[in-house]
Protein backbone atom coordinates (compact mmCIF):
# COMPACT_ATOMS: atom_id res chain seq x y z
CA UNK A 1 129.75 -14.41 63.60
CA UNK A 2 131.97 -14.03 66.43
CA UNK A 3 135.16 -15.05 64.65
CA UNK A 4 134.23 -12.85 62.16
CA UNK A 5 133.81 -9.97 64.42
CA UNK A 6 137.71 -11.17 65.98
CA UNK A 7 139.27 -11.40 62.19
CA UNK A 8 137.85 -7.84 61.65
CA UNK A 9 138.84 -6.34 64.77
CA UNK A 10 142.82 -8.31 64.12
CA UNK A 11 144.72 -5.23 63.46
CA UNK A 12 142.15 -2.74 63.58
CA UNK A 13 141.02 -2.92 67.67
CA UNK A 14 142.62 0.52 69.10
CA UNK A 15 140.59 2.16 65.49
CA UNK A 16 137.47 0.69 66.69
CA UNK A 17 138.01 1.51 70.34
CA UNK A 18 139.27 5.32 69.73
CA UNK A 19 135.80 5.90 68.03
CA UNK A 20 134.04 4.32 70.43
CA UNK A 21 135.73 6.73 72.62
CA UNK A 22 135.48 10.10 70.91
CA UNK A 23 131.40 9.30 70.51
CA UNK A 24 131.68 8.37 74.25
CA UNK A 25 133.03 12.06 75.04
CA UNK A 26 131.26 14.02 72.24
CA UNK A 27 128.19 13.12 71.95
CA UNK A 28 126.48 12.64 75.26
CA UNK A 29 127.40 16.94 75.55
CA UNK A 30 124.55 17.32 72.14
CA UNK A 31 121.97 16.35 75.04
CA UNK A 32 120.91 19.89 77.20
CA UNK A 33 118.87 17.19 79.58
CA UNK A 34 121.64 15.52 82.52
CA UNK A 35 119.13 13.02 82.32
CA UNK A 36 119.58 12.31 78.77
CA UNK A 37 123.41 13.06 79.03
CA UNK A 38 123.54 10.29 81.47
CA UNK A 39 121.94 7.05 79.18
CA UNK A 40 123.53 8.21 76.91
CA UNK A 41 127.00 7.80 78.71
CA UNK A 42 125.70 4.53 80.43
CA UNK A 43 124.93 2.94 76.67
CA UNK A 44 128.46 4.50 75.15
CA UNK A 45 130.23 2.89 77.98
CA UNK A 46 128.44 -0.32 78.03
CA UNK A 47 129.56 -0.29 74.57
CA UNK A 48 132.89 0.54 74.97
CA UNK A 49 133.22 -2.33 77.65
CA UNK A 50 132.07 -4.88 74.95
CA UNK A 51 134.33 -3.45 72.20
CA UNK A 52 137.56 -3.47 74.80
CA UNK A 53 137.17 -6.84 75.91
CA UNK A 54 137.37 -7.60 72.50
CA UNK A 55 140.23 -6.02 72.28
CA UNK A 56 141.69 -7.95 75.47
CA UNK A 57 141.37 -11.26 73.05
CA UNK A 58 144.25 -10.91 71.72
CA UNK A 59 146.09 -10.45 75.49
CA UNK A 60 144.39 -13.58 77.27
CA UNK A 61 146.48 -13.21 80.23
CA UNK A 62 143.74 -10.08 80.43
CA UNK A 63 140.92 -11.09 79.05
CA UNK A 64 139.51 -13.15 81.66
CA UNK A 65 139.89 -10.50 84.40
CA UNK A 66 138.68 -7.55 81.54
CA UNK A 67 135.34 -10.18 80.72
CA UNK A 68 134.91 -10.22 84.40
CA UNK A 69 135.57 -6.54 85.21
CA UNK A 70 133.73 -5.57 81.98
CA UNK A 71 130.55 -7.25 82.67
CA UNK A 72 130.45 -6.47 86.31
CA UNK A 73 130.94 -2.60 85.31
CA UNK A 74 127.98 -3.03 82.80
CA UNK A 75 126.14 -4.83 85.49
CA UNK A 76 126.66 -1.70 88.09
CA UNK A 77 125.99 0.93 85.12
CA UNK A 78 122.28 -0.34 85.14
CA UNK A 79 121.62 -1.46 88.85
CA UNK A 80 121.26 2.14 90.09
CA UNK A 81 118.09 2.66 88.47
CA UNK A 82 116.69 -0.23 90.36
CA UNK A 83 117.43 2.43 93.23
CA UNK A 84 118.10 -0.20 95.98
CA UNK A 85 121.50 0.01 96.95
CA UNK A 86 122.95 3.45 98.03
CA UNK A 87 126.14 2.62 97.43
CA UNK A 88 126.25 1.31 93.87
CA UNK A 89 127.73 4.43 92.33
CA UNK A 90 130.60 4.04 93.84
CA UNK A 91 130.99 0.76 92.92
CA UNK A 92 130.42 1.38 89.24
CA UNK A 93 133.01 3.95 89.62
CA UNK A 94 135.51 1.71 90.82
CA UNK A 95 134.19 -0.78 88.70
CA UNK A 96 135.23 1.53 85.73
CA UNK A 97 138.72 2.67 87.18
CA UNK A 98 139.60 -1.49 87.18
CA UNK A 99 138.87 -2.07 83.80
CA UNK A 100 140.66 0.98 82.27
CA UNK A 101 143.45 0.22 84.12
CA UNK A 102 143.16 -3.02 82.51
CA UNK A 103 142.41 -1.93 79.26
CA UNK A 104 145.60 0.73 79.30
CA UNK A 105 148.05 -1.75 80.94
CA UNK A 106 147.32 -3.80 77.09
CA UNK A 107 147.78 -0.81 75.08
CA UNK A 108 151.21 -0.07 76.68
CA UNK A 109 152.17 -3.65 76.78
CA UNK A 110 151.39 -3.61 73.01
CA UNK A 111 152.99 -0.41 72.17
CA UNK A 112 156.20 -1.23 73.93
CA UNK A 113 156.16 -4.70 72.46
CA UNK A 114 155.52 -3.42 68.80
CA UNK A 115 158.31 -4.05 66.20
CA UNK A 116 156.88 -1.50 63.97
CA UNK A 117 154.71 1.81 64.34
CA UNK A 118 151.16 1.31 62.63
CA UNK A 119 147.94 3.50 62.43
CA UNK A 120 146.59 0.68 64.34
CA UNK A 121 149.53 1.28 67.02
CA UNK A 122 149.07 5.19 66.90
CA UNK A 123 145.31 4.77 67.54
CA UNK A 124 146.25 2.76 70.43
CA UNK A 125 148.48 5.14 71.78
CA UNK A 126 145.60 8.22 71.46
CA UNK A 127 142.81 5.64 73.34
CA UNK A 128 145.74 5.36 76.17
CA UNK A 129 145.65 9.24 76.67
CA UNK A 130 141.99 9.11 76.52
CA UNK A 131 141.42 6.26 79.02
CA UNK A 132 143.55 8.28 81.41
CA UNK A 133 141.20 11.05 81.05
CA UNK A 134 138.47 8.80 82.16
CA UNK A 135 140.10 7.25 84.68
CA UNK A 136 140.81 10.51 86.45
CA UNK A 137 137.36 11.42 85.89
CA UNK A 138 135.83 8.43 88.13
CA UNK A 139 138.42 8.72 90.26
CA UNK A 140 137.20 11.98 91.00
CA UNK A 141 133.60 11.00 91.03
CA UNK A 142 134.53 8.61 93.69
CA UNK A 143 135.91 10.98 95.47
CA UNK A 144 133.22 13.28 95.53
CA UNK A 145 131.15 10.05 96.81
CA UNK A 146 133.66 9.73 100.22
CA UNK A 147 134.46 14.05 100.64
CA UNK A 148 130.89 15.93 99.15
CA UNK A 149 131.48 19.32 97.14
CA UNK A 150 135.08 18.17 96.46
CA UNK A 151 134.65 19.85 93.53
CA UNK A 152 132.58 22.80 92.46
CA UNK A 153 131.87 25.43 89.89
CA UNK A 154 133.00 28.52 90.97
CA UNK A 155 129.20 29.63 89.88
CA UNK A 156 126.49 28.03 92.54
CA UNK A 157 125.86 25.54 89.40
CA UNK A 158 125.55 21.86 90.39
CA UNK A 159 127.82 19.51 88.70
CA UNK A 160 126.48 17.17 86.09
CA UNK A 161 128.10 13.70 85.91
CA UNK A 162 129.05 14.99 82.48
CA UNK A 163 131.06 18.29 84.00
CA UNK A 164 133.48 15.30 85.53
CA UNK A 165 134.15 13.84 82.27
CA UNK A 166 135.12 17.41 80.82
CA UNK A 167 136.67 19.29 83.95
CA UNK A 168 138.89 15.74 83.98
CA UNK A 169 140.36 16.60 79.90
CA UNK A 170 140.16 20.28 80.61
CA UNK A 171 142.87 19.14 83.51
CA UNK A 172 144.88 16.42 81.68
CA UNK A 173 145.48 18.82 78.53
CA UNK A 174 146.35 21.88 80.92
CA UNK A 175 143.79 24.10 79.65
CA UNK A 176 142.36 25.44 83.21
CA UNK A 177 139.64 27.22 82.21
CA UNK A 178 138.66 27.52 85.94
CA UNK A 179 134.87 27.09 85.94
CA UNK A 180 135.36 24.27 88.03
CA UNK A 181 137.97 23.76 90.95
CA UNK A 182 139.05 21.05 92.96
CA UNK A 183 137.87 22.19 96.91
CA UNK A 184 139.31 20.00 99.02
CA UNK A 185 142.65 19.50 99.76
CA UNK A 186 142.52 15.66 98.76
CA UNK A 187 140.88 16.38 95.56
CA UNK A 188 143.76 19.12 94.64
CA UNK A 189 146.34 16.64 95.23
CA UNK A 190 144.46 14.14 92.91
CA UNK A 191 144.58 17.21 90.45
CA UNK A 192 147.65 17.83 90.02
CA UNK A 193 149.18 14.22 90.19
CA UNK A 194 146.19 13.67 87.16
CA UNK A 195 147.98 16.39 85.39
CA UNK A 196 151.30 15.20 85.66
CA UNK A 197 150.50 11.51 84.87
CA UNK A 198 148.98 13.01 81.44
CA UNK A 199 152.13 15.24 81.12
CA UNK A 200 154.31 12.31 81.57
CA UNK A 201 152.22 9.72 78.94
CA UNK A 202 152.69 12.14 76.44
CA UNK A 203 156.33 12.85 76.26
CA UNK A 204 156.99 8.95 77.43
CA UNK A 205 154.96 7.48 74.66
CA UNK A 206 155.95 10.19 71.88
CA UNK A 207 159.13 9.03 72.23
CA UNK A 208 158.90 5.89 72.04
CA UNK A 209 156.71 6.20 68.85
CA UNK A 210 159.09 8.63 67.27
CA UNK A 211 162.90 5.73 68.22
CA UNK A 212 160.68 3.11 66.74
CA UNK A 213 159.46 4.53 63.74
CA UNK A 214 163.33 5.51 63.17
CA UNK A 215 164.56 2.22 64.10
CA UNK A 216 162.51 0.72 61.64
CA UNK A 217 161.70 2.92 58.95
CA UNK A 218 162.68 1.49 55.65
């Protein structure tokens, strides 16, 4: 079953993973309960974790440290119910940062390395901008763990763990809608460098996209 699962996922991974994704970000936000929102997220991601170390197969210089990262996020995503360690939220946060780092370092080793520009490889390259949007989303969760009210609505609404997730794409696409705003002055700096490392994926891996599919276009 397994090898199965690998010879379907050959050549199709980043198409699997980018779904995973998108349901990850969409559909936790059809839930009006934060309670709800948040199993939700904690099933997508365990999910996702599964599906990207399978991904990480085919890179096994990766896989080993993704299996171990991957499981020990899933682990952390769960412990908090349990409610016995204060400080496990910040762990899984962290947790989560390691493994996407993980997980993007493969995409961009795979893009660069590509001879040819696939679906697959365009998929891949859409899950990279993605993944930075969630990794500047824990990041900021993590922050708001060490400096409290980092970040606030400019309303006296309480965040949501969801309102990271979407103040973090609202910021990596440049929207600003401003219904949320970074307070402190360490979480403004993480911000804008967020904002710039999005800026800079984008024009960095459209181009590379756009000389390979000239260098090799038949």
């Amino acid at each position: 079953m397994y090898q199965k699962l690998l010879f379907f996922l050959k050549g199709r991974d980043f198409k699997v993973l980018l779904f995973f994704l998108l349901t990850l970000i969409a559909v936790p936000s059809l839930f009006s309960s934060s309670t709800d929102q948040l199993i939700t997220l904690n099933i997508l991601f365990s999910l996702v974790f599964l599906i990207s170390c399978n991904c990480l197969m085919f890179d096994l210089k990766l896989f080993y440290w993704g299996l171990l990262n991957g499981l020990t996020a899933i682990l952390l995503t769960w412990l908090p119910y349990l409610k016995i360690f204060p400080y496990l939220p910040f762990a899984q946060h962290v947790s989560y940062i390691f493994f996407f780092l993980l997980l993007l370092n493969h995409i961009l080793k795979t893009l660069f390395q590509a001879k040819e520009i696939d679906l697959n490889i365009v998929f891949g390259a859409l899950s990279g901008y993605i993944i930075i949007g969630l990794i500047g989303c824990f990041m900021m969760l993590s922050l708001n763990t060490i400096y409290p009210d980092a970040y606030a609505y400019t309303t006296n609404k309480s965040l949501k763990y969801y309102d990271y997730i979407y103040f973090s794409f609202v910021n990596l696409t440049t929207l600003g809608f401003g219904d949320i705003l970074p307070k402190k002055d360490v979480a403004k700096g993480l911000t804008v460098i967020h904002t710039l490392i999005g800026q800079l994926y984008m024009s960095v891996i459209v181009a590379i996209m756009v000389g390979k599919y000239s260098s090799y276009r038949p």
